[in-house]
N, C-alpha and C. Protein backbone atom coordinates (compact mmCIF):
# COMPACT_ATOMS: atom_id res chain seq x y z
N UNK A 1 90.74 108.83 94.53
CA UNK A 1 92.17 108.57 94.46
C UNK A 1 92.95 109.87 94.61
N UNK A 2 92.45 111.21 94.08
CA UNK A 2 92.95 111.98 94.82
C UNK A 2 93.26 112.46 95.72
N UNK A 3 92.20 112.01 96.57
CA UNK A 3 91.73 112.95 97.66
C UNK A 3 92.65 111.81 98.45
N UNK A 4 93.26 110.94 98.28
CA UNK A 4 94.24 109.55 98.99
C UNK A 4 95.60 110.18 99.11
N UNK A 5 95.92 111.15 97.83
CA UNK A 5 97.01 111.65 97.91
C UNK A 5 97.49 113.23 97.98
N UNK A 6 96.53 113.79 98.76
CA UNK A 6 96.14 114.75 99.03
C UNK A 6 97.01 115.59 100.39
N UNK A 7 96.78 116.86 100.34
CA UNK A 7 97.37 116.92 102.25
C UNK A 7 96.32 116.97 102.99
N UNK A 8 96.74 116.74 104.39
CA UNK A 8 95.91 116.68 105.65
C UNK A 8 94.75 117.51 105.37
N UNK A 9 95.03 119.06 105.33
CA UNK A 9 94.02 119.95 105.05
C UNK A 9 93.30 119.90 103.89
N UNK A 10 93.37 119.33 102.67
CA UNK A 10 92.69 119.03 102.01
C UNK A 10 91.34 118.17 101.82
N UNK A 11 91.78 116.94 102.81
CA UNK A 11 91.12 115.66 103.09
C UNK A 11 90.17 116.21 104.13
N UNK A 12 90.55 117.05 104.70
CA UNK A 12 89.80 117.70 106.14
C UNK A 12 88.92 118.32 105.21
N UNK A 13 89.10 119.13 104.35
CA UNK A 13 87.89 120.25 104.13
C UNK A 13 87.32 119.42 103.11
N UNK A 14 87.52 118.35 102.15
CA UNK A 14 86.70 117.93 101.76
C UNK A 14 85.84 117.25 102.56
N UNK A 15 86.37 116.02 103.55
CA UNK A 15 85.40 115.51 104.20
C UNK A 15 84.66 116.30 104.89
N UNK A 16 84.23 117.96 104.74
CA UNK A 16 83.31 118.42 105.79
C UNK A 16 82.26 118.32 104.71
N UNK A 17 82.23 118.16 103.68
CA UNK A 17 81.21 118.14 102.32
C UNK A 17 80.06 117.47 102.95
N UNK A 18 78.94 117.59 102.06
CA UNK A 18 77.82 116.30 101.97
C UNK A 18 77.83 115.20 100.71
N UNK A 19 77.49 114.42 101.51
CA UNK A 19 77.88 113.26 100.54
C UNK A 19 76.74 112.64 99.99
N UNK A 20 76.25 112.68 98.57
CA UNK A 20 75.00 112.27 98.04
C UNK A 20 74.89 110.46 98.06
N UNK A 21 74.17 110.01 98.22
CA UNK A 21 74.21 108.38 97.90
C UNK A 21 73.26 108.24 96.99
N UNK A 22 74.26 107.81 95.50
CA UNK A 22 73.70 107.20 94.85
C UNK A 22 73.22 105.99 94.35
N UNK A 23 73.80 105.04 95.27
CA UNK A 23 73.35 103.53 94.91
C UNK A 23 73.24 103.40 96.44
N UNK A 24 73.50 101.96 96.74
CA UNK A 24 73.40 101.37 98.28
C UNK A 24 74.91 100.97 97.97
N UNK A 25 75.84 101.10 97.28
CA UNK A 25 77.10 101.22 97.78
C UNK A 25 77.94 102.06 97.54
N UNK A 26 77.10 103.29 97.88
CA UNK A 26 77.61 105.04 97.93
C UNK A 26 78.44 105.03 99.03
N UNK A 27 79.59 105.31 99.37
CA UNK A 27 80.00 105.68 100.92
C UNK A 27 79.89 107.20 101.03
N UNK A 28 79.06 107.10 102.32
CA UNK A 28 78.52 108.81 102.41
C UNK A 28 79.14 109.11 103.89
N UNK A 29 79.71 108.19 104.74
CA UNK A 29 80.42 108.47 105.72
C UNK A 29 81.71 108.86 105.80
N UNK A 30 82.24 110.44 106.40
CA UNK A 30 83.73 110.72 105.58
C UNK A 30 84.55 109.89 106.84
N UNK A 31 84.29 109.64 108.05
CA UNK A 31 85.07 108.21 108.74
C UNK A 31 85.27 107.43 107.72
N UNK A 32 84.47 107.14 106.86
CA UNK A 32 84.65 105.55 106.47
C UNK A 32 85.39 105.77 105.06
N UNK A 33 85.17 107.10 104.69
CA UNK A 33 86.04 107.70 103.41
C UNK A 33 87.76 107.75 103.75
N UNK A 34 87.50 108.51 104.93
CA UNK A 34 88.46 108.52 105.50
C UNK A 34 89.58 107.30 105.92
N UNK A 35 89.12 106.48 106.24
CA UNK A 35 89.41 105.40 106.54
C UNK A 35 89.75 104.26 105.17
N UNK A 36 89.62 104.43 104.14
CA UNK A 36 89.93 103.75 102.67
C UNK A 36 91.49 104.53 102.53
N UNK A 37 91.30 106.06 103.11
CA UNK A 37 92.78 106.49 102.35
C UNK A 37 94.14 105.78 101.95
N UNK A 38 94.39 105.66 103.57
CA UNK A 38 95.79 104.66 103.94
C UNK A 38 96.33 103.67 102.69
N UNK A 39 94.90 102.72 102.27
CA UNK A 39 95.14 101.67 101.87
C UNK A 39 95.26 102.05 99.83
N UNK A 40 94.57 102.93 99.90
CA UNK A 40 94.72 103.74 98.51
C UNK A 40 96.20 104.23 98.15
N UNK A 41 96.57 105.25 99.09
CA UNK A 41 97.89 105.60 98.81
C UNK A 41 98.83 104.59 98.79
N UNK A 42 98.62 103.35 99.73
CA UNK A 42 99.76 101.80 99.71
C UNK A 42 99.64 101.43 98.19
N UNK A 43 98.66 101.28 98.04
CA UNK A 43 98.07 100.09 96.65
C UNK A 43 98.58 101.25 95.08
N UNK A 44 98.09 102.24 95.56
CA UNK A 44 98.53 103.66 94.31
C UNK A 44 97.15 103.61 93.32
N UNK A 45 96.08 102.80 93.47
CA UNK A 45 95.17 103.00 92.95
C UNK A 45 93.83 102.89 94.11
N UNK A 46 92.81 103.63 93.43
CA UNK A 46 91.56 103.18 94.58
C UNK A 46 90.09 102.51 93.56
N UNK A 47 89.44 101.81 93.82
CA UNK A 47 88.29 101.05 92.82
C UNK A 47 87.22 101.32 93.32
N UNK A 48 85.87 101.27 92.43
CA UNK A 48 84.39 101.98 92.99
C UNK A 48 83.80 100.91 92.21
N UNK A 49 82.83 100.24 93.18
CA UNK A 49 82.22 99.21 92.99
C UNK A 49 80.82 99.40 93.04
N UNK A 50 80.26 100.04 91.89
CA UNK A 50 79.26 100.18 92.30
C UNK A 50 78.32 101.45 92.92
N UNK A 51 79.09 102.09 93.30
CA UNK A 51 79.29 103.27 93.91
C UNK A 51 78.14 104.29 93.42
N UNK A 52 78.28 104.62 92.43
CA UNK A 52 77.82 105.90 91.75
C UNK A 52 76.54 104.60 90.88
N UNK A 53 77.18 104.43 89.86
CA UNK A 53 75.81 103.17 89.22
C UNK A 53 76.40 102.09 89.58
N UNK A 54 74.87 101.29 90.11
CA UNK A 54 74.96 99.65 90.13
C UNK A 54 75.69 98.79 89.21
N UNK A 55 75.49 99.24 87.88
CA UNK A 55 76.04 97.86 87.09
C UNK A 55 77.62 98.47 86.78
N UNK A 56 77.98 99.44 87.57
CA UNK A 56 79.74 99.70 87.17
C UNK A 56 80.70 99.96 87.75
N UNK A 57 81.85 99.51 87.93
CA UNK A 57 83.30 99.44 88.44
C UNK A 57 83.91 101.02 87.71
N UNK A 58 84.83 101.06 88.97
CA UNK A 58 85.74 101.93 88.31
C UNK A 58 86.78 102.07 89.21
N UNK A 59 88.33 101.92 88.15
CA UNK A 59 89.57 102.11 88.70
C UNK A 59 90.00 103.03 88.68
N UNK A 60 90.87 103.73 89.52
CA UNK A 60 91.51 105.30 88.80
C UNK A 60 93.12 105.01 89.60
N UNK A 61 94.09 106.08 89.49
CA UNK A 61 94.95 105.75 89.25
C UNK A 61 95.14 107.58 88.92
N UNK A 62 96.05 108.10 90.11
CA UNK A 62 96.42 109.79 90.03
C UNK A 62 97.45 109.58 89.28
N UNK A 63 97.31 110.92 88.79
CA UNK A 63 98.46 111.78 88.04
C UNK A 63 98.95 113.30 89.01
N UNK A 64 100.50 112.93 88.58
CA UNK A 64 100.68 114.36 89.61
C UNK A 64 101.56 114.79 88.91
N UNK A 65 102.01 116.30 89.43
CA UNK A 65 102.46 117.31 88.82
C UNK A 65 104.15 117.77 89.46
N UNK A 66 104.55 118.33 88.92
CA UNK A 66 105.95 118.56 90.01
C UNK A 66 106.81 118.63 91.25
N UNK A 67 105.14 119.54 91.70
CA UNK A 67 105.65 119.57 93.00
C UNK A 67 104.63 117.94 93.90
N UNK A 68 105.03 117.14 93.07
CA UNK A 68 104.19 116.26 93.62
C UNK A 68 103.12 116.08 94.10
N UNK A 69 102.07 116.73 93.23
CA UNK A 69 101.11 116.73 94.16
C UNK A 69 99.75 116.12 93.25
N UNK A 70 98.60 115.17 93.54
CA UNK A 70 97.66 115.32 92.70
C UNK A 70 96.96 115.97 91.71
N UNK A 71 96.85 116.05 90.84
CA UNK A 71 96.52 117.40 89.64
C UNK A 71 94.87 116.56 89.24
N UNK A 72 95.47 115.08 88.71
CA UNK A 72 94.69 114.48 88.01
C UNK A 72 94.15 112.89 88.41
N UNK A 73 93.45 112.44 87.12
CA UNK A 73 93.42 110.64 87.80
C UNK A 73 93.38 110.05 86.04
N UNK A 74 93.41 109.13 86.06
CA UNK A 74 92.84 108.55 84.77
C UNK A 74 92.09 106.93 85.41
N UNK A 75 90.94 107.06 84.48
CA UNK A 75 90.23 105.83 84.90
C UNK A 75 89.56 104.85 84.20
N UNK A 76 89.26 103.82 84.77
CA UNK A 76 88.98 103.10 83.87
C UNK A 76 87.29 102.35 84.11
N UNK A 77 86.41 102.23 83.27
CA UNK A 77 84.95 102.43 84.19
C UNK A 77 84.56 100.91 83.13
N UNK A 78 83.80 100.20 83.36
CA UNK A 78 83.54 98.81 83.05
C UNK A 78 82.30 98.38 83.98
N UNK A 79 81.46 97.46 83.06
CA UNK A 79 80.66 97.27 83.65
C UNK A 79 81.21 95.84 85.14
N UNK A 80 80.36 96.04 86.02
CA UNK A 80 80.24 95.16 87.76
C UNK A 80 81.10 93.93 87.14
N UNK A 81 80.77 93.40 86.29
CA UNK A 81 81.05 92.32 85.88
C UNK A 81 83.00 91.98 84.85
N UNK A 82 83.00 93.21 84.44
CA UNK A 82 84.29 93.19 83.66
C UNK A 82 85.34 94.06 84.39
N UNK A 83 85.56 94.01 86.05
CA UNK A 83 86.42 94.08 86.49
C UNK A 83 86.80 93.03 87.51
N UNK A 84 87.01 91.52 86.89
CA UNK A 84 87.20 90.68 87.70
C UNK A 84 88.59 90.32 88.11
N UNK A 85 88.45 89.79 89.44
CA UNK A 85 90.37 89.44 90.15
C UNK A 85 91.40 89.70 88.92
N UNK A 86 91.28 88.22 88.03
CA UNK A 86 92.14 87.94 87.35
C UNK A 86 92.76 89.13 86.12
N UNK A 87 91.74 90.08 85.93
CA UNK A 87 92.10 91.25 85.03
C UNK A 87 92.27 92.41 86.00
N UNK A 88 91.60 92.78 86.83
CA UNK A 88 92.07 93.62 87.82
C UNK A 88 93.81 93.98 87.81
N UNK A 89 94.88 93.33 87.89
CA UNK A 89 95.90 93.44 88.19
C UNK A 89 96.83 93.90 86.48
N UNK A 90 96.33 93.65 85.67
CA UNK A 90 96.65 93.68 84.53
C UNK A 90 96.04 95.37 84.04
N UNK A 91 95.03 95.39 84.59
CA UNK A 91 94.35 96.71 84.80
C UNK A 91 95.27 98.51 85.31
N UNK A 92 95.51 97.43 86.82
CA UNK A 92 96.38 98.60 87.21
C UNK A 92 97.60 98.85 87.10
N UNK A 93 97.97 97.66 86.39
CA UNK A 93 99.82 97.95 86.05
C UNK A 93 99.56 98.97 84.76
N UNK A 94 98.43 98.86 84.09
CA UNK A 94 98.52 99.86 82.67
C UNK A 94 97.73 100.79 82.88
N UNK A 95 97.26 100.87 84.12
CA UNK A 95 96.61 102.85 84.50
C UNK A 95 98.12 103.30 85.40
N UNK A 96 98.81 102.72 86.00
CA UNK A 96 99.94 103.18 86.85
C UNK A 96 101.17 103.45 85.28
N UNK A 97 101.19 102.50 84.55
CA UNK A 97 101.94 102.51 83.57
C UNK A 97 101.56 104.37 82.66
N UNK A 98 100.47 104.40 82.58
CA UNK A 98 99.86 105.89 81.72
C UNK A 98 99.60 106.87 82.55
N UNK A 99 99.49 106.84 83.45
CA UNK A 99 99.80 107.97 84.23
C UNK A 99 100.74 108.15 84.86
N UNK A 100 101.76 107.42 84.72
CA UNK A 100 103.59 107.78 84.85
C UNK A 100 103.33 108.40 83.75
N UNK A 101 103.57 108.40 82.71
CA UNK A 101 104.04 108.73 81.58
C UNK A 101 103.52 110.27 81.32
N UNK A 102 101.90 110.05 81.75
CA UNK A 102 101.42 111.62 81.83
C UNK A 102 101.90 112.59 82.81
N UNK A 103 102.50 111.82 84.22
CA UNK A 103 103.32 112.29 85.51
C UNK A 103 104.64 113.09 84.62
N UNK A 104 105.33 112.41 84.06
CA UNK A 104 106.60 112.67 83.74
C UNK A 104 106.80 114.15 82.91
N UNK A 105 105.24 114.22 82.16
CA UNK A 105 105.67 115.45 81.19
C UNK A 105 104.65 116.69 81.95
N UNK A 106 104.39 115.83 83.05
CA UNK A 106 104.14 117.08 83.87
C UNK A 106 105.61 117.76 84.89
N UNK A 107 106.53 117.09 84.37
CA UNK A 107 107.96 117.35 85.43
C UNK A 107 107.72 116.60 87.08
N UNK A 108 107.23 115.69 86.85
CA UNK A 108 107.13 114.79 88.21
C UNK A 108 108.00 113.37 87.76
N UNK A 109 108.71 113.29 88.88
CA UNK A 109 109.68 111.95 88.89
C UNK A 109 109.90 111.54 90.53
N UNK A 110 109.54 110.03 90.24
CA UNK A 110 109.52 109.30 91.64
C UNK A 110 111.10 109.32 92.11
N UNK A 111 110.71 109.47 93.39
CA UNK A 111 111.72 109.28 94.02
C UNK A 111 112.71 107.92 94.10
């Protein structure tokens, strides 16, 4: 989720990294990393399914700093099973809700 709200050159030099795969739904392709951004920065959160361990979800949800820029994330990690549709949305209104709040006393305010 950072790296969603990141600059150009940032996203560039990370994606020259190597990318470890730790499950079978690791994304280790930075095209295909690359390609999640867009929809991360629309939505304001990004979710990992699995990703890192099989049996766990995780939401995050940046925090930024004055000059607007990513600093941080806060997240929320649950097992595969306890991030379903219907709580999902209830989820990210109260990680977007706490990391405003942590945004704000960093001297960041939305436009």
């Amino acid at each position: 989720v950072i790296l969603a709200f990141s600059g150009e050159q940032i996203v560039e030099e990370a994606l020259q990294g190597t990318f470890h795969r730790y499950t079978k739904n690791t994304i280790t392709d930075p095209e295909a990393i690359k390609a999640l951004l867009p929809d991360i920065r629309k939505h304001g959160y990004a979710i990992s399914r699995g990703e890192r361990h099989i049996e766990s979800s995780i939401m995050a949800v940046p925090i930024f700093n004055y000059e607007n820029r990513p600093v941080a994330a806060i997240a929320i990690i649950t097992n595969a099973e306890g991030l379903q549709e219907k709580t999902e949305s209830d989820l990210v209104n109260s990680l977007k809700e706490t990391a405003d709040q942590i945004s704000r006393k960093l001297l960041y305010f939305k436009d």
